[in-house]
PDB file of N, CA and C in Angstrom:
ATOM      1  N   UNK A   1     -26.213  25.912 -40.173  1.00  0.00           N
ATOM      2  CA  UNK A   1     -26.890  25.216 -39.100  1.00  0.00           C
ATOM      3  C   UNK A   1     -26.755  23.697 -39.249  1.00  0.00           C
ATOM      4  N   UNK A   2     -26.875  23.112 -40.526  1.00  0.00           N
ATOM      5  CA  UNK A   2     -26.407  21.790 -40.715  1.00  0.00           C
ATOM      6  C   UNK A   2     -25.095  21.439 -40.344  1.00  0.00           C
ATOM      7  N   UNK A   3     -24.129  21.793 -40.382  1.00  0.00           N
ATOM      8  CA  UNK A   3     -22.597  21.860 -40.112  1.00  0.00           C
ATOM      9  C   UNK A   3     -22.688  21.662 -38.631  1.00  0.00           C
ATOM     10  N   UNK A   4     -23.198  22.903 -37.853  1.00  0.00           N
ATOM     11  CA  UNK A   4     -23.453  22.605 -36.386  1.00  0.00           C
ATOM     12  C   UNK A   4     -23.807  21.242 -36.374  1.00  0.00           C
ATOM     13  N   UNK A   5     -24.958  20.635 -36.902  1.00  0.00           N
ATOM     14  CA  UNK A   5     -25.598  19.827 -36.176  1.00  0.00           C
ATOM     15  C   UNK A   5     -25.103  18.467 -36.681  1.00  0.00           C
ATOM     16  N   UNK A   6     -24.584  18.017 -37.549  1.00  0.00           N
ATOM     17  CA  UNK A   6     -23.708  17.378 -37.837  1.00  0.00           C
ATOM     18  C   UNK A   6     -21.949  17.047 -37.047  1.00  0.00           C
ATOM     19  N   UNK A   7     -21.920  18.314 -36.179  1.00  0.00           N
ATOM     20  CA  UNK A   7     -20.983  18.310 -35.551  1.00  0.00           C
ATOM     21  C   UNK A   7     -21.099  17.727 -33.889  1.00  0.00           C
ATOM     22  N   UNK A   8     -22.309  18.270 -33.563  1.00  0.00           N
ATOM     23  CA  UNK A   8     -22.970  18.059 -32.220  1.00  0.00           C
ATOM     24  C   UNK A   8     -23.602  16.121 -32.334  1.00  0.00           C
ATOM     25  N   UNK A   9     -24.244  16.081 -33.581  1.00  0.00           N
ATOM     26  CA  UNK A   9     -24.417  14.439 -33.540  1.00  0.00           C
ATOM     27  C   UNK A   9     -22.857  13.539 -33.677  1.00  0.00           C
ATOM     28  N   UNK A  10     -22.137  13.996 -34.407  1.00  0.00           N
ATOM     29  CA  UNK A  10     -20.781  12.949 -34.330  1.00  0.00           C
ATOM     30  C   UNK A  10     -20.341  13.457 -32.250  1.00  0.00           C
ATOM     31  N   UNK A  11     -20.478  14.313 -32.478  1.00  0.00           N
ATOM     32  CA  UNK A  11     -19.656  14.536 -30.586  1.00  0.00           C
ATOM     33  C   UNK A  11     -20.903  13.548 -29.608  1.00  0.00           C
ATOM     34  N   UNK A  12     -21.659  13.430 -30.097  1.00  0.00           N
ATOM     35  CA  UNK A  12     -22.761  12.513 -29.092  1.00  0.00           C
ATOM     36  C   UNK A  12     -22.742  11.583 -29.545  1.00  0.00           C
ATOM     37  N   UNK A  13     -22.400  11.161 -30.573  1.00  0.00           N
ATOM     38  CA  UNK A  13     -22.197   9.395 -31.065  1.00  0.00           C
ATOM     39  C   UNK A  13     -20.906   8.843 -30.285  1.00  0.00           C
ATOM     40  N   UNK A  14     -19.978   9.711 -30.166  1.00  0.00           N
ATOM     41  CA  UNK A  14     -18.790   9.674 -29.372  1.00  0.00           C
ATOM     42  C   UNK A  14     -18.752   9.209 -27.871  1.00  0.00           C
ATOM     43  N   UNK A  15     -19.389  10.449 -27.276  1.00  0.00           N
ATOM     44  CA  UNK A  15     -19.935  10.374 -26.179  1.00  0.00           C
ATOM     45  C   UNK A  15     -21.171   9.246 -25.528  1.00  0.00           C
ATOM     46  N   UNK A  16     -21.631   8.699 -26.354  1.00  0.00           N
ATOM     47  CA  UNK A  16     -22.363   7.854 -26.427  1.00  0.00           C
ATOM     48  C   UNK A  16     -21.246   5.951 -26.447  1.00  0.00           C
ATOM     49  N   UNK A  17     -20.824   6.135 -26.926  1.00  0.00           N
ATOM     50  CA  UNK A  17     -19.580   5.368 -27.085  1.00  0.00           C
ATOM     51  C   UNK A  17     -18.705   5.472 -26.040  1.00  0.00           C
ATOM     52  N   UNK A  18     -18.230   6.545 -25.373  1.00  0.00           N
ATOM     53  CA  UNK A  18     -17.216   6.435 -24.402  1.00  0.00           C
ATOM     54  C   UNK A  18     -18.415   5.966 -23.166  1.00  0.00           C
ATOM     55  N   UNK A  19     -19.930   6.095 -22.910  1.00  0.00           N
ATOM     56  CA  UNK A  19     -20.193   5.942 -21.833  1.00  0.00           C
ATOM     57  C   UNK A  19     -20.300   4.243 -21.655  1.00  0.00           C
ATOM     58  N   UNK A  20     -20.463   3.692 -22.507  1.00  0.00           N
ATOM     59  CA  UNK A  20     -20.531   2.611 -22.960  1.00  0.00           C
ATOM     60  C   UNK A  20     -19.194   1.839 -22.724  1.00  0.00           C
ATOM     61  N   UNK A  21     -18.209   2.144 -22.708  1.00  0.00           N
ATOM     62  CA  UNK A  21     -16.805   1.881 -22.222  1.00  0.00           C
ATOM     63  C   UNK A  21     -16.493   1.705 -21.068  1.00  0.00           C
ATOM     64  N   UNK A  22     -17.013   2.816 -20.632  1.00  0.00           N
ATOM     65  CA  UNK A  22     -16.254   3.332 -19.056  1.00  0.00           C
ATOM     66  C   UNK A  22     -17.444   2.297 -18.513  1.00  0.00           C
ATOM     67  N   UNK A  23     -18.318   2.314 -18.636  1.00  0.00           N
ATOM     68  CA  UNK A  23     -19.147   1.643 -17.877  1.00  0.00           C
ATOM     69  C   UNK A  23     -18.755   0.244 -17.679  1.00  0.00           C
ATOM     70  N   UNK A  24     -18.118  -0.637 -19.023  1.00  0.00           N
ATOM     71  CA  UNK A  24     -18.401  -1.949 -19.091  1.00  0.00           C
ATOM     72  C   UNK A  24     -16.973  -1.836 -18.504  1.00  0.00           C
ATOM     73  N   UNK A  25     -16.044  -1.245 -18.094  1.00  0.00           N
ATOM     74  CA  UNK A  25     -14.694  -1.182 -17.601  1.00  0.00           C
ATOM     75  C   UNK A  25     -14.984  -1.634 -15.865  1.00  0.00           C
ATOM     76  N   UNK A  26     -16.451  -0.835 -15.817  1.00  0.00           N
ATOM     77  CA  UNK A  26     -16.270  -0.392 -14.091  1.00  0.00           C
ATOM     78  C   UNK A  26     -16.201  -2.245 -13.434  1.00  0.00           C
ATOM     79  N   UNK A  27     -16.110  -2.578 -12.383  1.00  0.00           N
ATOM     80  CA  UNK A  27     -16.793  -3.223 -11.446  1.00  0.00           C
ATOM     81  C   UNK A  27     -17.929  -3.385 -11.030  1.00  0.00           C
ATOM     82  N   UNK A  28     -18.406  -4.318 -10.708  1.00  0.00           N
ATOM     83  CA  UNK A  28     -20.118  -5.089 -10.653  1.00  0.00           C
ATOM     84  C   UNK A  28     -20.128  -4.440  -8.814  1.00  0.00           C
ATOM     85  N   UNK A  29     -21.127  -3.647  -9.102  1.00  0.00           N
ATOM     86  CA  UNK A  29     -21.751  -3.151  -7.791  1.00  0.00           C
ATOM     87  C   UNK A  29     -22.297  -4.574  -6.839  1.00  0.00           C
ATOM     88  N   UNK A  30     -21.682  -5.325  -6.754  1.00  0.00           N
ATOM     89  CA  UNK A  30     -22.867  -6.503  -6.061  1.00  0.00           C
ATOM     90  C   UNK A  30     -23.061  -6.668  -4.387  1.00  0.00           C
ATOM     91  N   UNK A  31     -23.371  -6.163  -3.977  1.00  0.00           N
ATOM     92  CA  UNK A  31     -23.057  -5.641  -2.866  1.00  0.00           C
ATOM     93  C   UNK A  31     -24.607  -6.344  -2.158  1.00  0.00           C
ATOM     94  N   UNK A  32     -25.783  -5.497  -3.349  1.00  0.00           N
ATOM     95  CA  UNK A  32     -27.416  -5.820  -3.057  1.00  0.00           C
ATOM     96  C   UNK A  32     -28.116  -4.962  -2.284  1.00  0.00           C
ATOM     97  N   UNK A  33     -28.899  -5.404  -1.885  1.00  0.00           N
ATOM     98  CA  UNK A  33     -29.678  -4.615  -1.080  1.00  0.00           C
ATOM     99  C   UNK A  33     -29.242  -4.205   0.546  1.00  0.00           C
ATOM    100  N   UNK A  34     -28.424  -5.261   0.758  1.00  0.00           N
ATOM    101  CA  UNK A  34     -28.251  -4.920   2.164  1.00  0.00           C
ATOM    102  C   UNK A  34     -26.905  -3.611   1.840  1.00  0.00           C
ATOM    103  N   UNK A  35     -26.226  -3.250   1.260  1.00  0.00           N
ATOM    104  CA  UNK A  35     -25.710  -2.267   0.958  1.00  0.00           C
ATOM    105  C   UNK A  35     -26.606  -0.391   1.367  1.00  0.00           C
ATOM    106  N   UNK A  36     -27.839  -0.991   1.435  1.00  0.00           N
ATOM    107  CA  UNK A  36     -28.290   0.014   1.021  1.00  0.00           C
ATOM    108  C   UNK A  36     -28.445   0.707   2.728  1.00  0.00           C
ATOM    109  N   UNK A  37     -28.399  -0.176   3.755  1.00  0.00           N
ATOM    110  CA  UNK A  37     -28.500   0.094   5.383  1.00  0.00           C
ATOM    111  C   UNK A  37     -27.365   0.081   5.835  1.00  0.00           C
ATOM    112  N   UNK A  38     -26.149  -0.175   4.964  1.00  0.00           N
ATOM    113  CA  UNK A  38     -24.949   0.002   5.585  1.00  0.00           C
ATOM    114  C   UNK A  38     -24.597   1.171   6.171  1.00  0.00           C
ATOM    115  N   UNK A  39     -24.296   1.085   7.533  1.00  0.00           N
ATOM    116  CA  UNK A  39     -23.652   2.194   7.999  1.00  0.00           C
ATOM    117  C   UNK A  39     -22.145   2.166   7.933  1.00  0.00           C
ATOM    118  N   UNK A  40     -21.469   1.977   8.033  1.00  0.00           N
ATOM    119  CA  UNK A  40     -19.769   1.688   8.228  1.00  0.00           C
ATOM    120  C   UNK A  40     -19.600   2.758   6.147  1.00  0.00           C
ATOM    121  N   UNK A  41     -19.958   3.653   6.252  1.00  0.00           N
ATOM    122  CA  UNK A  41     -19.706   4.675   4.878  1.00  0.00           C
ATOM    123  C   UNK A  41     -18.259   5.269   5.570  1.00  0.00           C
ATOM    124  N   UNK A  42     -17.868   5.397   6.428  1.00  0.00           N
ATOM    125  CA  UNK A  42     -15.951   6.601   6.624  1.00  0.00           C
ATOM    126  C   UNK A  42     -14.942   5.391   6.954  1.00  0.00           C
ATOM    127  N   UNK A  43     -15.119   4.508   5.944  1.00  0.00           N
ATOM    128  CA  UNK A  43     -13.918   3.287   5.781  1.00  0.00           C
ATOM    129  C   UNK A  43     -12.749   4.135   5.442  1.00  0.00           C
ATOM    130  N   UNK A  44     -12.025   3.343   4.909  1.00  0.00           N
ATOM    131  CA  UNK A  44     -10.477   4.025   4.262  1.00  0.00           C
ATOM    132  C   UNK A  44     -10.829   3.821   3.038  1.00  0.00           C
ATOM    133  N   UNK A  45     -11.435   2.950   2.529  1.00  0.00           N
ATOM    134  CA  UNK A  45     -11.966   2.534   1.058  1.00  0.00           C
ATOM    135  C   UNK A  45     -12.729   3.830   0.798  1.00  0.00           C
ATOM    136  N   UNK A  46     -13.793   4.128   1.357  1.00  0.00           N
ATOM    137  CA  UNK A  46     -14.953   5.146   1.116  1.00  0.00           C
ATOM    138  C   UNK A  46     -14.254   6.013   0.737  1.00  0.00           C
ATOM    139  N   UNK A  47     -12.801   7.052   1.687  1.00  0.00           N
ATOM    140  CA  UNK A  47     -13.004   8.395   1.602  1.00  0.00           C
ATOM    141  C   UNK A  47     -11.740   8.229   0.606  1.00  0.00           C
ATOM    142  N   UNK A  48     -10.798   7.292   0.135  1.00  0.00           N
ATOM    143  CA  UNK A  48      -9.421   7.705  -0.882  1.00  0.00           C
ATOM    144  C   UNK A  48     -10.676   6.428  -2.065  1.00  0.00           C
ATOM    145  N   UNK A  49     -11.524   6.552  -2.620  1.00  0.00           N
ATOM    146  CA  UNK A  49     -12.000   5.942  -3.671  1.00  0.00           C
ATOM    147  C   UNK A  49     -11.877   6.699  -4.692  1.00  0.00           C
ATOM    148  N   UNK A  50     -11.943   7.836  -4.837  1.00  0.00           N
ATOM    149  CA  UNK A  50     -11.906   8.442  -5.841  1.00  0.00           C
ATOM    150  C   UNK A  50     -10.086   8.268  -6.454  1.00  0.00           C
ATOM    151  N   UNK A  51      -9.379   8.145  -5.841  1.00  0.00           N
ATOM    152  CA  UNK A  51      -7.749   8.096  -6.046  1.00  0.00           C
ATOM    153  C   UNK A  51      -7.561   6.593  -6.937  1.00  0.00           C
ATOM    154  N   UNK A  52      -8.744   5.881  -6.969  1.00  0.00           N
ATOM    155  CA  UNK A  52      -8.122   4.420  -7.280  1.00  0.00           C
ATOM    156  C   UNK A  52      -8.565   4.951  -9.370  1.00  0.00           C
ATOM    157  N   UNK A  53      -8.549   3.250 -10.016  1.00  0.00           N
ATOM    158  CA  UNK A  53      -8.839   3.588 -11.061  1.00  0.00           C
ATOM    159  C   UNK A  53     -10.192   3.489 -10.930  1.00  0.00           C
ATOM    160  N   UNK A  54     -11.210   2.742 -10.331  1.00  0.00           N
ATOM    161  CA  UNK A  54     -12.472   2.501 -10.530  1.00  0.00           C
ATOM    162  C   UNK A  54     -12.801   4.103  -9.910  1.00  0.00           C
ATOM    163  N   UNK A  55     -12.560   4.674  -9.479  1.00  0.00           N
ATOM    164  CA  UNK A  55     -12.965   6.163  -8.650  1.00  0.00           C
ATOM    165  C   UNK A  55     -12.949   7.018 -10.117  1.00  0.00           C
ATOM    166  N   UNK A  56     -11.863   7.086 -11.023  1.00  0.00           N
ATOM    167  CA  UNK A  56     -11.671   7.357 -12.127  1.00  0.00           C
ATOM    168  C   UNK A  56     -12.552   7.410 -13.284  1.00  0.00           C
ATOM    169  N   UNK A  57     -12.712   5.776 -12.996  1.00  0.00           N
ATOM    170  CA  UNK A  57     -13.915   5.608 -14.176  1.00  0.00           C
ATOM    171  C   UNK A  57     -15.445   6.086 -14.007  1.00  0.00           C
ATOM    172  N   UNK A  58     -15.754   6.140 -12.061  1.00  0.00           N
ATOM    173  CA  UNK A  58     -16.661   6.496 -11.549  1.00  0.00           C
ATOM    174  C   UNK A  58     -16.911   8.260 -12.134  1.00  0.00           C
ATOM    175  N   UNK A  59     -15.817   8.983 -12.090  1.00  0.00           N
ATOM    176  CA  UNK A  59     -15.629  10.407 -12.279  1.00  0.00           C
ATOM    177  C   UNK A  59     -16.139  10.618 -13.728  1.00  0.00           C
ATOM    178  N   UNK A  60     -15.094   9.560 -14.949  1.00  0.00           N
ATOM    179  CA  UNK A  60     -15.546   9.605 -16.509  1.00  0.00           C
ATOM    180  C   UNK A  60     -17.246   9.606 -16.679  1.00  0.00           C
ATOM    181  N   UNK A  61     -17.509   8.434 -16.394  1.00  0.00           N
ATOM    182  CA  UNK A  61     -18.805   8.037 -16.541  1.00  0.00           C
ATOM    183  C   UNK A  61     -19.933   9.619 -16.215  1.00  0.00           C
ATOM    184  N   UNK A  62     -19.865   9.798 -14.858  1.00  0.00           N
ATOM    185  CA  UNK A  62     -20.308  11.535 -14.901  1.00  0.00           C
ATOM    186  C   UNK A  62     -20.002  12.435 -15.806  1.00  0.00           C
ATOM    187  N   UNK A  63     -18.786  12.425 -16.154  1.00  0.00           N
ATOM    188  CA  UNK A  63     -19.075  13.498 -17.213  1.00  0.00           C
ATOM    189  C   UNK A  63     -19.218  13.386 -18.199  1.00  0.00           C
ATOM    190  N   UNK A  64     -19.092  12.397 -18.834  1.00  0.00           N
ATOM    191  CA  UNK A  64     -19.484  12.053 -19.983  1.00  0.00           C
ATOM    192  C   UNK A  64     -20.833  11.980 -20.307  1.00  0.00           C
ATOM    193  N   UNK A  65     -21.610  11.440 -19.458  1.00  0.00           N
ATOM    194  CA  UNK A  65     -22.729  11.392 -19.646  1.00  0.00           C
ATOM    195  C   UNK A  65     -23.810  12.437 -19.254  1.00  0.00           C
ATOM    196  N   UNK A  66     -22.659  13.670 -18.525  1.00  0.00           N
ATOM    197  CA  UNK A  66     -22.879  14.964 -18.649  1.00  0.00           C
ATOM    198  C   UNK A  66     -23.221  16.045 -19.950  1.00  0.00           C
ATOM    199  N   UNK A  67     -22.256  15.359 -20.262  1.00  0.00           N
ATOM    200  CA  UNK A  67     -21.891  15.819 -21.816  1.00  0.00           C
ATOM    201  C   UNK A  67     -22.854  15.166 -22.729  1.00  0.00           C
ATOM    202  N   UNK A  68     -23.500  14.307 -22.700  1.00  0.00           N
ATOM    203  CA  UNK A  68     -24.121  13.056 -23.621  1.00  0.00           C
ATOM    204  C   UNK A  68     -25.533  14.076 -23.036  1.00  0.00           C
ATOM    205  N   UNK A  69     -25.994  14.230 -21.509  1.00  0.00           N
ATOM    206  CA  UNK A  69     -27.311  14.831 -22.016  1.00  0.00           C
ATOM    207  C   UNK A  69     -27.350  16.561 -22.395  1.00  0.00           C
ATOM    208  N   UNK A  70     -26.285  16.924 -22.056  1.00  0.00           N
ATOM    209  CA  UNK A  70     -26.156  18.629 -22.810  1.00  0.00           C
ATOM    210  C   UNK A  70     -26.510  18.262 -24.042  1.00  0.00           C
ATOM    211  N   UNK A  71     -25.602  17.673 -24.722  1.00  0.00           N
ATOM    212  CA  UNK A  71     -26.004  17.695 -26.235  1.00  0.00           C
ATOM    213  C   UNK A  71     -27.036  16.679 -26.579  1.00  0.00           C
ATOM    214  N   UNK A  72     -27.751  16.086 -26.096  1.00  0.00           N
ATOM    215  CA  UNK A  72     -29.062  15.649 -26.586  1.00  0.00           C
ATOM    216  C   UNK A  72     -30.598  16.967 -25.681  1.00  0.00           C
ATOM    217  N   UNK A  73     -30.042  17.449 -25.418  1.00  0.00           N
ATOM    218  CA  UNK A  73     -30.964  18.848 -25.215  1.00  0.00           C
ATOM    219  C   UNK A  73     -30.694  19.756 -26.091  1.00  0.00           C
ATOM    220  N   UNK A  74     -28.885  19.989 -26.679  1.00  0.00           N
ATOM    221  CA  UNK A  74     -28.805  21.162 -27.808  1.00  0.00           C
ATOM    222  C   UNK A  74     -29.222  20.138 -29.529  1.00  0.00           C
ATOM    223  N   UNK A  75     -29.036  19.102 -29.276  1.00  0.00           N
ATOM    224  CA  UNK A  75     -29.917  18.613 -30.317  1.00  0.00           C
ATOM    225  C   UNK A  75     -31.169  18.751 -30.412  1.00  0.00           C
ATOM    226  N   UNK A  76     -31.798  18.643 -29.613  1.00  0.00           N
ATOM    227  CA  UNK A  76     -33.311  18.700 -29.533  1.00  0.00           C
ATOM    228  C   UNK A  76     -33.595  20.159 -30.136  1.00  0.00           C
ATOM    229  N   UNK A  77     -33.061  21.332 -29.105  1.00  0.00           N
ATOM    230  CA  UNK A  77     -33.369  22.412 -29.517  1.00  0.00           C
ATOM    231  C   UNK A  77     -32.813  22.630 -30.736  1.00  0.00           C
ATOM    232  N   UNK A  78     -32.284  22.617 -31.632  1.00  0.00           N
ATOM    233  CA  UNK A  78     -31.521  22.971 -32.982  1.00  0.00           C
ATOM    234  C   UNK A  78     -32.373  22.429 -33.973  1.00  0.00           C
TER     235      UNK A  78
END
C-alpha cells in the first residue's frame, strides 16, 4: 500500500507541475467584464479555437487537472 501511494503522490506532484505550465503558457484572458455580455460567441475564432495552440493548451489544462483532482481524492481515500 505504501508503494501505491508513493506512486500516486510522485504522479500528482507531476501533474501538479504540468498544470502549472500549461497555464503560465496560456494567454491573459483580458477581455473583463464586458466579455461576459458578449454576444457575437459563432465568430470564426470561437468555433476553429480548439485547432490553434492556445485551444491545445486550453484542452491540457482540463485534463490534467482532471487527473490532479482524481488523484487527490484516491489520495485522500488510501
Amino acid at each position: 500500500m505504501d508503494i501505491l501511494r508513493m506512486v500516486l503522490t510522485g504522479i500528482y506532484v507531476l501533474a501538479a507541475l504540468a498544470i502549472i505550465v500549461v497555464v503560465l503558457l496560456q494567454e491573459g484572458k483580458s477581455a473583463g467584464l464586458g466579455s461576459a455580455f458578449a454576444t457575437n460567441q459563432e465568430s470564426y475564432w470561437n468555433k476553429n479555437k480548439k485547432h490553434t495552440l492556445e485551444g491545445k493548451f486550453e484542452t491540457w489544462t482540463k485534463v490534467t487537472a482532471g487527473i490532479f483532482v482524481v488523484l487527490a481524492i484516491a489520495l485522500t481515500l488510501i
